[in-house]
N, C-alpha and C. Protein backbone atom coordinates (compact mmCIF):
# COMPACT_ATOMS: atom_id res chain seq x y z
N UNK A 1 -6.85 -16.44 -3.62
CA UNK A 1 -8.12 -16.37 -4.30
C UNK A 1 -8.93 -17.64 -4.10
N UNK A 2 -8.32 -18.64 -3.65
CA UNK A 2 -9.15 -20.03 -3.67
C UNK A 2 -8.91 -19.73 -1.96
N UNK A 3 -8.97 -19.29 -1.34
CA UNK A 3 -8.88 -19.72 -0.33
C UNK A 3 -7.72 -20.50 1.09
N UNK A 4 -6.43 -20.10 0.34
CA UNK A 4 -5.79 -21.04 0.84
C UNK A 4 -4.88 -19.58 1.43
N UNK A 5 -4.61 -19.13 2.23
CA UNK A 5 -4.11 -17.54 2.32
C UNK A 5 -2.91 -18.14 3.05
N UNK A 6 -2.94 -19.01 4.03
CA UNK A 6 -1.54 -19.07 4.46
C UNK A 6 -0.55 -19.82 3.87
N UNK A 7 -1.13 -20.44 2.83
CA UNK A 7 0.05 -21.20 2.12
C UNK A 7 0.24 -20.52 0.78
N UNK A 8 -0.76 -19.30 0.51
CA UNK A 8 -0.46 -17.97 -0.45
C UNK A 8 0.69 -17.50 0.37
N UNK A 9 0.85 -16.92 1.61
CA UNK A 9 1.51 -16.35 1.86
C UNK A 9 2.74 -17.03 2.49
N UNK A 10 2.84 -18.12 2.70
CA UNK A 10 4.19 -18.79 2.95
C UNK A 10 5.21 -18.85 1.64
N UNK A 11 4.08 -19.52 0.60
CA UNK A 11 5.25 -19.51 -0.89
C UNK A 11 6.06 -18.06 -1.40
N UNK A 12 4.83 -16.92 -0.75
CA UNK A 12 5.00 -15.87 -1.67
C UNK A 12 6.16 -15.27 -0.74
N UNK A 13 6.49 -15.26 0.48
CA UNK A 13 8.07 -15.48 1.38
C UNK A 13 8.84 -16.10 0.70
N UNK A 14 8.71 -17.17 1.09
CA UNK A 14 9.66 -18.18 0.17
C UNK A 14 10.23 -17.22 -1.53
N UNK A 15 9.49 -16.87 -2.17
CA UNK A 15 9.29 -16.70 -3.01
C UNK A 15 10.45 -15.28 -3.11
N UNK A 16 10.11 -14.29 -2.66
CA UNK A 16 10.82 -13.26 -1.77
C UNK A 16 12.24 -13.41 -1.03
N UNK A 17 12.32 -14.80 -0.60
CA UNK A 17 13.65 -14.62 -0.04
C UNK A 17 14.44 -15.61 -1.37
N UNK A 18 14.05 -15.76 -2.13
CA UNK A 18 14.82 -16.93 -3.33
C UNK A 18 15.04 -15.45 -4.03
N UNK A 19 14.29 -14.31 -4.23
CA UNK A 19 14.65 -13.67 -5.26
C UNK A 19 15.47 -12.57 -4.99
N UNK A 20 15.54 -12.41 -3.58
CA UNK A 20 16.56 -11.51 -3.03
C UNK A 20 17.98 -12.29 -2.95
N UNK A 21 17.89 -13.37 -2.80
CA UNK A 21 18.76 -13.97 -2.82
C UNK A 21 20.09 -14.36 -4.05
N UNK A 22 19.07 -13.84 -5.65
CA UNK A 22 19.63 -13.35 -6.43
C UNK A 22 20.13 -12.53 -6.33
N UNK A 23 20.27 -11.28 -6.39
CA UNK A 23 20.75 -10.27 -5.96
C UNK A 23 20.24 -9.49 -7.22
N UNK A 24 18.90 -9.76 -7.83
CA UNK A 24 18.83 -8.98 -9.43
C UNK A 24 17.65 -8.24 -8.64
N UNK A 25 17.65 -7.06 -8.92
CA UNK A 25 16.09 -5.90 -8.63
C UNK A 25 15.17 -6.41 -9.44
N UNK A 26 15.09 -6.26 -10.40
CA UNK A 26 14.27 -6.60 -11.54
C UNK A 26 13.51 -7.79 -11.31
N UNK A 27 14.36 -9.12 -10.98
CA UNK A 27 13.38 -10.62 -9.97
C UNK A 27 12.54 -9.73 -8.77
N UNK A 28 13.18 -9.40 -7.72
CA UNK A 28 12.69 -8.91 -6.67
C UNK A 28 11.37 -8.16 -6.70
N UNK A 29 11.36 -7.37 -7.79
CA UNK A 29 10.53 -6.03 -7.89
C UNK A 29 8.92 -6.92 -8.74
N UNK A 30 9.90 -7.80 -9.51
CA UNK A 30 8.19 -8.70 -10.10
C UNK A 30 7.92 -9.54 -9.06
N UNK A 31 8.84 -10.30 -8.03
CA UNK A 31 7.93 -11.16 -7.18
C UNK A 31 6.87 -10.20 -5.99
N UNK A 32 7.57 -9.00 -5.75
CA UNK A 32 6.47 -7.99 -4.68
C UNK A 32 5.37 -7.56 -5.31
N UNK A 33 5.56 -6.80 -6.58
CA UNK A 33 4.26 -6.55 -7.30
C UNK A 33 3.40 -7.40 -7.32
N UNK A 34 3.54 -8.56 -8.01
CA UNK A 34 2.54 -9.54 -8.69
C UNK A 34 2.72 -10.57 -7.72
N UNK A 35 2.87 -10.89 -6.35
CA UNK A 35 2.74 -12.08 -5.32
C UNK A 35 3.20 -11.24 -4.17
N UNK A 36 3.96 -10.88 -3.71
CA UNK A 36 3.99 -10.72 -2.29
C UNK A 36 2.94 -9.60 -1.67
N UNK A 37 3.23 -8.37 -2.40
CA UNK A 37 2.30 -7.35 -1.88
C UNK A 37 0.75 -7.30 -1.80
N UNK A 38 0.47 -7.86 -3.30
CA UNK A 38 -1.44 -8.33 -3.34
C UNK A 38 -1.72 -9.28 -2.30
N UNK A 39 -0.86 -10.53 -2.17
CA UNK A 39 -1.74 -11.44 -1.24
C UNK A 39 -1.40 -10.95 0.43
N UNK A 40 -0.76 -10.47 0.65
CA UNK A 40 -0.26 -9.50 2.05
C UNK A 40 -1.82 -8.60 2.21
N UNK A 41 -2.32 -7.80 0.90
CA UNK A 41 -3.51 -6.92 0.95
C UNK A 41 -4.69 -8.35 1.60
N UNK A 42 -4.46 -9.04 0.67
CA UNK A 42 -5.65 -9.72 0.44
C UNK A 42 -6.00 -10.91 1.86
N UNK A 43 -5.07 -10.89 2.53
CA UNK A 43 -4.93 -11.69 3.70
C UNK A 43 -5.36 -10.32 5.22
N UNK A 44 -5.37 -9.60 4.34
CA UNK A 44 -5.36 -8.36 5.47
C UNK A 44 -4.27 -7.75 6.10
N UNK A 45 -3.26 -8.62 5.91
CA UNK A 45 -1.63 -8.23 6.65
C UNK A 45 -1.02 -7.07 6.38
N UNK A 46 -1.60 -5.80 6.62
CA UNK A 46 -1.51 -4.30 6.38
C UNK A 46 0.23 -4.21 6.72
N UNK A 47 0.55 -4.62 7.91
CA UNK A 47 1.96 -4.55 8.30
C UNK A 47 2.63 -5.32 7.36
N UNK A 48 2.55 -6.50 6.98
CA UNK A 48 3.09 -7.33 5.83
C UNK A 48 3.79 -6.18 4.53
N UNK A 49 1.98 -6.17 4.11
CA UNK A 49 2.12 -5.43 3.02
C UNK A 49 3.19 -4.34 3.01
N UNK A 50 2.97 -3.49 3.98
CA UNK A 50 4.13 -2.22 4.40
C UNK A 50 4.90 -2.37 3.83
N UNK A 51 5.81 -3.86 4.77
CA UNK A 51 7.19 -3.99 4.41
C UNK A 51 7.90 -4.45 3.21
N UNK A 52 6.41 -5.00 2.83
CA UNK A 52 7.10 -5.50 1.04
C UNK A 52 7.20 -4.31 0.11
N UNK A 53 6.14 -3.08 0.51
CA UNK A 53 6.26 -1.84 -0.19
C UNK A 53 7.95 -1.47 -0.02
N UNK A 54 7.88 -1.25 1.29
CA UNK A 54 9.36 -1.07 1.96
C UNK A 54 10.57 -1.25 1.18
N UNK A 55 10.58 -3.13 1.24
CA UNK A 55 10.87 -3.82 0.55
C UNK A 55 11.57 -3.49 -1.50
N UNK A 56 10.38 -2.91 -1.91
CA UNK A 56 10.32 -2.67 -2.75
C UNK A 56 10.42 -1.21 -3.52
N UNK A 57 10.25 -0.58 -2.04
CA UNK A 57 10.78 1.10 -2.58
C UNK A 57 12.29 0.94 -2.60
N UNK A 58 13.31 0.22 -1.83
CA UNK A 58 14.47 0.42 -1.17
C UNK A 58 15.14 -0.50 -3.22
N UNK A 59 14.55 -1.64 -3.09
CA UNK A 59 15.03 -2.36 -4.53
C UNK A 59 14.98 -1.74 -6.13
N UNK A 60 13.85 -0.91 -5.67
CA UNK A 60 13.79 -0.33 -7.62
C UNK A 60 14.20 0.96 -7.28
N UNK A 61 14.92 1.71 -6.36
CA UNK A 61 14.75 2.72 -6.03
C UNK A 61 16.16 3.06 -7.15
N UNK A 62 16.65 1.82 -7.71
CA UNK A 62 18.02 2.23 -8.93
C UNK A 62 17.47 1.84 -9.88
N UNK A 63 16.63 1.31 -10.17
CA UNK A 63 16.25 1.32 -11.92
C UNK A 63 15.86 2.24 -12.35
N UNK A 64 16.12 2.56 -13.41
CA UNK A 64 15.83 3.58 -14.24
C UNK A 64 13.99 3.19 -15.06
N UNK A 65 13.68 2.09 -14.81
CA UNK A 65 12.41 2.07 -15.19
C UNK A 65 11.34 2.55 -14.36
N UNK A 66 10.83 3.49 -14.59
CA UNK A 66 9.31 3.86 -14.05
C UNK A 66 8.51 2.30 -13.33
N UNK A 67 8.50 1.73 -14.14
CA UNK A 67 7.14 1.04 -13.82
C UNK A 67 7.03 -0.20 -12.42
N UNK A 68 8.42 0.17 -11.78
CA UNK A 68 8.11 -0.61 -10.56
C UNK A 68 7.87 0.35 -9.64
N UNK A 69 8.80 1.95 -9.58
CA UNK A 69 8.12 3.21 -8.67
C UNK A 69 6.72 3.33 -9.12
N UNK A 70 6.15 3.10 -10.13
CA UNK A 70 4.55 3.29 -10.15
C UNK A 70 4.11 2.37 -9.19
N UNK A 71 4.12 1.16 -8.99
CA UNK A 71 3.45 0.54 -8.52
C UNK A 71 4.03 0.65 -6.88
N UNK A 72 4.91 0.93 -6.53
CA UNK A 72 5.64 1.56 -5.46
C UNK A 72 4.66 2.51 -4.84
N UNK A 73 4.42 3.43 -5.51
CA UNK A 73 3.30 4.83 -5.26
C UNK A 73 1.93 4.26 -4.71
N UNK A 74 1.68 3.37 -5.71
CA UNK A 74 0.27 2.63 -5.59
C UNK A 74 -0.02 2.20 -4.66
N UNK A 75 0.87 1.43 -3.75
CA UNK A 75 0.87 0.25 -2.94
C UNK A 75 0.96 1.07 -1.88
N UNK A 76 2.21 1.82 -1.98
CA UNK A 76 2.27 2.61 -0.28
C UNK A 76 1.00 3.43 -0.29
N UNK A 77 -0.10 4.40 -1.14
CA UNK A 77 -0.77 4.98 -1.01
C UNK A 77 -2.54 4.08 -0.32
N UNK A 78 -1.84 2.55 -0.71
CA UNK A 78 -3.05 1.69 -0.68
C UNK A 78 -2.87 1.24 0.91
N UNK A 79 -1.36 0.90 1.37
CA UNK A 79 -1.26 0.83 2.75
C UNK A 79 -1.72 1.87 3.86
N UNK A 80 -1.51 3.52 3.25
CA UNK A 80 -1.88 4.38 3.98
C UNK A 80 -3.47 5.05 3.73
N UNK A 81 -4.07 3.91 3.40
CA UNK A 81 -5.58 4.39 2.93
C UNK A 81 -6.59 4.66 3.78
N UNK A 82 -6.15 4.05 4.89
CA UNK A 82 -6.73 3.84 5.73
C UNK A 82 -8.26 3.52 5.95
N UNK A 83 -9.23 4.21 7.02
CA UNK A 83 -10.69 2.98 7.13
C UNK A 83 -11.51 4.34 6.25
N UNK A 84 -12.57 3.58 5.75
CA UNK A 84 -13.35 4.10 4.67
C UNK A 84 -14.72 5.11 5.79
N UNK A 85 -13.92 6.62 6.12
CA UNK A 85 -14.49 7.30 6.94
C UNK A 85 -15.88 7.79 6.06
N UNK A 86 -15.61 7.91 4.61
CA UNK A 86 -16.53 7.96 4.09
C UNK A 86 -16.69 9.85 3.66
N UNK A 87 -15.79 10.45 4.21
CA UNK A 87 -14.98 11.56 4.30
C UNK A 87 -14.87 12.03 2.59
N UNK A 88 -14.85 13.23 2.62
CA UNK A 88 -13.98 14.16 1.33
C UNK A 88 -12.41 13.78 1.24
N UNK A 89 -11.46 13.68 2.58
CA UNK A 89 -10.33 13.10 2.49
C UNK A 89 -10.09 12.11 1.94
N UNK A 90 -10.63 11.04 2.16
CA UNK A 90 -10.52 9.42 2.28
C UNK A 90 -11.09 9.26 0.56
N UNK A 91 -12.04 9.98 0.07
CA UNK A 91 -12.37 9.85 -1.70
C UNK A 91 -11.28 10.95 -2.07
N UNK A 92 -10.59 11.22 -1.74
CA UNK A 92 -9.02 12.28 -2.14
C UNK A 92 -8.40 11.26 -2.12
N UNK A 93 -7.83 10.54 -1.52
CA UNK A 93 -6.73 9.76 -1.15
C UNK A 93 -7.01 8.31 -2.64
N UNK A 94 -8.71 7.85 -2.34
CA UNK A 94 -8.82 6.74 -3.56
C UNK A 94 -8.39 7.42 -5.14
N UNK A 95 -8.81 9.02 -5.03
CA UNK A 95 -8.45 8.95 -6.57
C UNK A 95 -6.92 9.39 -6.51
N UNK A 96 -5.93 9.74 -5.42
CA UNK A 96 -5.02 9.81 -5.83
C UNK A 96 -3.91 8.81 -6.52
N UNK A 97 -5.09 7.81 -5.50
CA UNK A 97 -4.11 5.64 -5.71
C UNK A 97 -4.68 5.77 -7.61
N UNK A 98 -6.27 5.73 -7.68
CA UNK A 98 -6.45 5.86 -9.15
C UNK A 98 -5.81 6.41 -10.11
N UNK A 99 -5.21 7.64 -9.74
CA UNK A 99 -4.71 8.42 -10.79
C UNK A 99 -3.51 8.21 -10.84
N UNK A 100 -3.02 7.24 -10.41
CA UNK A 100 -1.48 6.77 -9.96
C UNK A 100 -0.95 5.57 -11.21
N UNK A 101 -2.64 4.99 -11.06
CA UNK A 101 -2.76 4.00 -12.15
C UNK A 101 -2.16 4.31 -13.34
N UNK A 102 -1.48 3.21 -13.83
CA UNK A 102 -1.18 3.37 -15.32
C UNK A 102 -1.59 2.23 -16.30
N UNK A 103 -2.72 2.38 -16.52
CA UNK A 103 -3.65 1.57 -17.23
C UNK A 103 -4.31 0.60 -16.80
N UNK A 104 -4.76 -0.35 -17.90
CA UNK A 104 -5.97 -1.22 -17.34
C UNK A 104 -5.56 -2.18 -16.13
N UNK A 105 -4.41 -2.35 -16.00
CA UNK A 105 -3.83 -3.79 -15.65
C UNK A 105 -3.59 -3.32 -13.71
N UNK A 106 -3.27 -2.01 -13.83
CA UNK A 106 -2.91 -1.28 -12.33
C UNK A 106 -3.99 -1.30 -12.32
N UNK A 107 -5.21 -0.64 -13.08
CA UNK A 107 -6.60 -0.71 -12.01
C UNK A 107 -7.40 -1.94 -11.86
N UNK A 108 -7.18 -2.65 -12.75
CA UNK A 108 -7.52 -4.39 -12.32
C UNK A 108 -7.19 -4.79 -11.10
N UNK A 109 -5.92 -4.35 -10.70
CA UNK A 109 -5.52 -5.43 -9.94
C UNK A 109 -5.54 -4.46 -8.91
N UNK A 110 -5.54 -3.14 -8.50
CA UNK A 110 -5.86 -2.53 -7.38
C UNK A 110 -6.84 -2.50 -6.88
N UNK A 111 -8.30 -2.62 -7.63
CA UNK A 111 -9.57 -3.49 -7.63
C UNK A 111 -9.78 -4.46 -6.52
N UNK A 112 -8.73 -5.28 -6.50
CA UNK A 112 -8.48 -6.37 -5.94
C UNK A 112 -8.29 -6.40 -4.51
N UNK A 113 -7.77 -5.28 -4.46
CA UNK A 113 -6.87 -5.12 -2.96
C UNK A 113 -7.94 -4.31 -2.42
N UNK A 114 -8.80 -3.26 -2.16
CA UNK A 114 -9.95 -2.81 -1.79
C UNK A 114 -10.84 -2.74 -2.33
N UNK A 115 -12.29 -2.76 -1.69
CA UNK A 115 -13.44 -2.50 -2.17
C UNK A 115 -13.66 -1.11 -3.05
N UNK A 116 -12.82 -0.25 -2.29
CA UNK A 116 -12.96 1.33 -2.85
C UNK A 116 -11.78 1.65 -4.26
N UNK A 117 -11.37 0.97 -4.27
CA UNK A 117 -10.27 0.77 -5.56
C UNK A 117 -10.70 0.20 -6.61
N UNK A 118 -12.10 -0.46 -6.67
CA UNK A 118 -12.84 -1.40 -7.59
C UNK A 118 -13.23 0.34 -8.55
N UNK A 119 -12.75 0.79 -9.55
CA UNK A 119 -13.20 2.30 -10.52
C UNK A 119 -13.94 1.34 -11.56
N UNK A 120 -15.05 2.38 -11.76
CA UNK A 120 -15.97 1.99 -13.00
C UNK A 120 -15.34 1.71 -14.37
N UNK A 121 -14.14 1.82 -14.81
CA UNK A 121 -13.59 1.33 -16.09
C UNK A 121 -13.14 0.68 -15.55
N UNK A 122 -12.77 -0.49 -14.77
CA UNK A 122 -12.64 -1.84 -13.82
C UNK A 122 -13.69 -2.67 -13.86
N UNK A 123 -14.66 -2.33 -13.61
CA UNK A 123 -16.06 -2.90 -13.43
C UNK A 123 -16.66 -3.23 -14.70
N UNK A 124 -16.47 -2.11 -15.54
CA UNK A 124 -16.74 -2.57 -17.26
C UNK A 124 -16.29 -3.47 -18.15
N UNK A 125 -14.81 -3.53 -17.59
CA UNK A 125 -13.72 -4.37 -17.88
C UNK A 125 -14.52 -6.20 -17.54
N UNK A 126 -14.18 -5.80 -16.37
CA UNK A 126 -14.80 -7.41 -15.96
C UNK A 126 -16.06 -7.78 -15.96
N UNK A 127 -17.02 -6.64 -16.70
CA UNK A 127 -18.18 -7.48 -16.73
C UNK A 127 -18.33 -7.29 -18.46
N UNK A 128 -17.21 -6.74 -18.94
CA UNK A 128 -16.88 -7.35 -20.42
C UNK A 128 -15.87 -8.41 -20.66
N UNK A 129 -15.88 -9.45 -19.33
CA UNK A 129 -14.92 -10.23 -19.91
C UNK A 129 -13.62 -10.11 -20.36
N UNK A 130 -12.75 -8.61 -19.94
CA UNK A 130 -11.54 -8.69 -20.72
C UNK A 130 -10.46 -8.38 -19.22
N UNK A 131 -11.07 -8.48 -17.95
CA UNK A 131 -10.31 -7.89 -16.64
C UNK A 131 -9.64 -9.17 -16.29
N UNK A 132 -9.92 -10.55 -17.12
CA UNK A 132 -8.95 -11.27 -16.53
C UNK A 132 -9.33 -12.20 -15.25
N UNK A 133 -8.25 -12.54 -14.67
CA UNK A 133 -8.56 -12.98 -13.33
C UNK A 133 -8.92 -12.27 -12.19
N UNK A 134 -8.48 -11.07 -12.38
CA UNK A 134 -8.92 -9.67 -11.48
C UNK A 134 -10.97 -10.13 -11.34
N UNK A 135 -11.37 -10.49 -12.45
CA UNK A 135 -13.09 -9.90 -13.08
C UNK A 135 -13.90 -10.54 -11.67
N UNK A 136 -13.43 -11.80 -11.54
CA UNK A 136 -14.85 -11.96 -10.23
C UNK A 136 -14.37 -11.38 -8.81
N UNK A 137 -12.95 -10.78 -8.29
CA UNK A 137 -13.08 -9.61 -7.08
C UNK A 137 -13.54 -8.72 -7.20
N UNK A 138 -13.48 -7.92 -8.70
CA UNK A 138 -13.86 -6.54 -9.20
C UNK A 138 -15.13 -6.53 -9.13
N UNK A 139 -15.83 -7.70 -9.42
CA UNK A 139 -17.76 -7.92 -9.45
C UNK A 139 -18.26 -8.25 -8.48
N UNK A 140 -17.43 -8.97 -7.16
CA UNK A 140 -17.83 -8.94 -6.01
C UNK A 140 -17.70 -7.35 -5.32
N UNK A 141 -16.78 -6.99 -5.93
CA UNK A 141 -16.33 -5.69 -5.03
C UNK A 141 -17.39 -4.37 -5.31
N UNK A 142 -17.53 -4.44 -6.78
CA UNK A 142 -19.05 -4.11 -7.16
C UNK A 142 -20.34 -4.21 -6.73
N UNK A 143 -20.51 -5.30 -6.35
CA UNK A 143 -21.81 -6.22 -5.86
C UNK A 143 -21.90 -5.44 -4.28
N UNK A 144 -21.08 -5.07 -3.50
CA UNK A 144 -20.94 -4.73 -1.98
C UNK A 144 -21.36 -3.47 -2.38
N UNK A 145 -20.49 -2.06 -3.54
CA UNK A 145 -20.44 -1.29 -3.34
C UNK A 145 -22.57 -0.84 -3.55
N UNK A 146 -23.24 -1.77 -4.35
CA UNK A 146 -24.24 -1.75 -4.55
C UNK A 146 -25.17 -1.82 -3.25
């Protein structure tokens, strides 16, 4: 977010191989969600990203908690989104990532990762001040779609 993408994405490795290295899912599955997979989007590293989905389908694929396969769904649907043809398909595919969402915090931060992922209760959010650190991608991402 400041600008520094390859030393985002060196720590967030680093970061990734310390928590596999635990051997706990639960470490693993919060460092891909919330650091490896967003800044992989956000650097553009589509192949990156993949493999941390990868990554991360193969690790929560034994917990019994939902909420890392949600974001599992999210991510691989955001890798296979492909280019904004502008198509009936391609607005199929954004609300399927949307409807995948499970609350404010998934569409904040999926916001983040494409322009077309920025949904109007996202946009309200951050221009009410309550989206967080997500609020100035979501208002840039806004600002384009304008």
């Amino acid at each position: 977010m400041q600008g520094f993408a390859d030393r985002a994405t060196s720590v967030a490795a680093e970061g990734v191989a310390h928590a596999r290295s635990l051997e706990y899912p639960p470490q693993l599955c919060y460092m891909l969600v919330w650091s490896a997979c967003p800044i992989a989007f956000w650097t553009g590293d589509l192949a990156l990203a993949a493999s941390y989905v990868q990554l991360l389908s193969e690790w929560a694929a034994g917990l019994s908690f939902g909420y890392w396969q949600a974001w599992r769904q999210c991510y691989e649907q955001t890798v296979a989104l492909g280019d904004n043809d502008r198509t009936e398909t391609f607005h199929h595919r954004v609300a399927l990532i949307l409807g995948a969402a499970k609350g404010p915090v998934f569409g904040d931060m999926l916001g983040t990762l494409r322009e077309e992922l920025a949904d109007p209760e996202s946009i309200v959010r951050a221009k009410s001040r309550v989206a967080g650190w997500c609020a100035p991608e979501l208002l840039r991402a806004h600002g384009s779609a304008c």
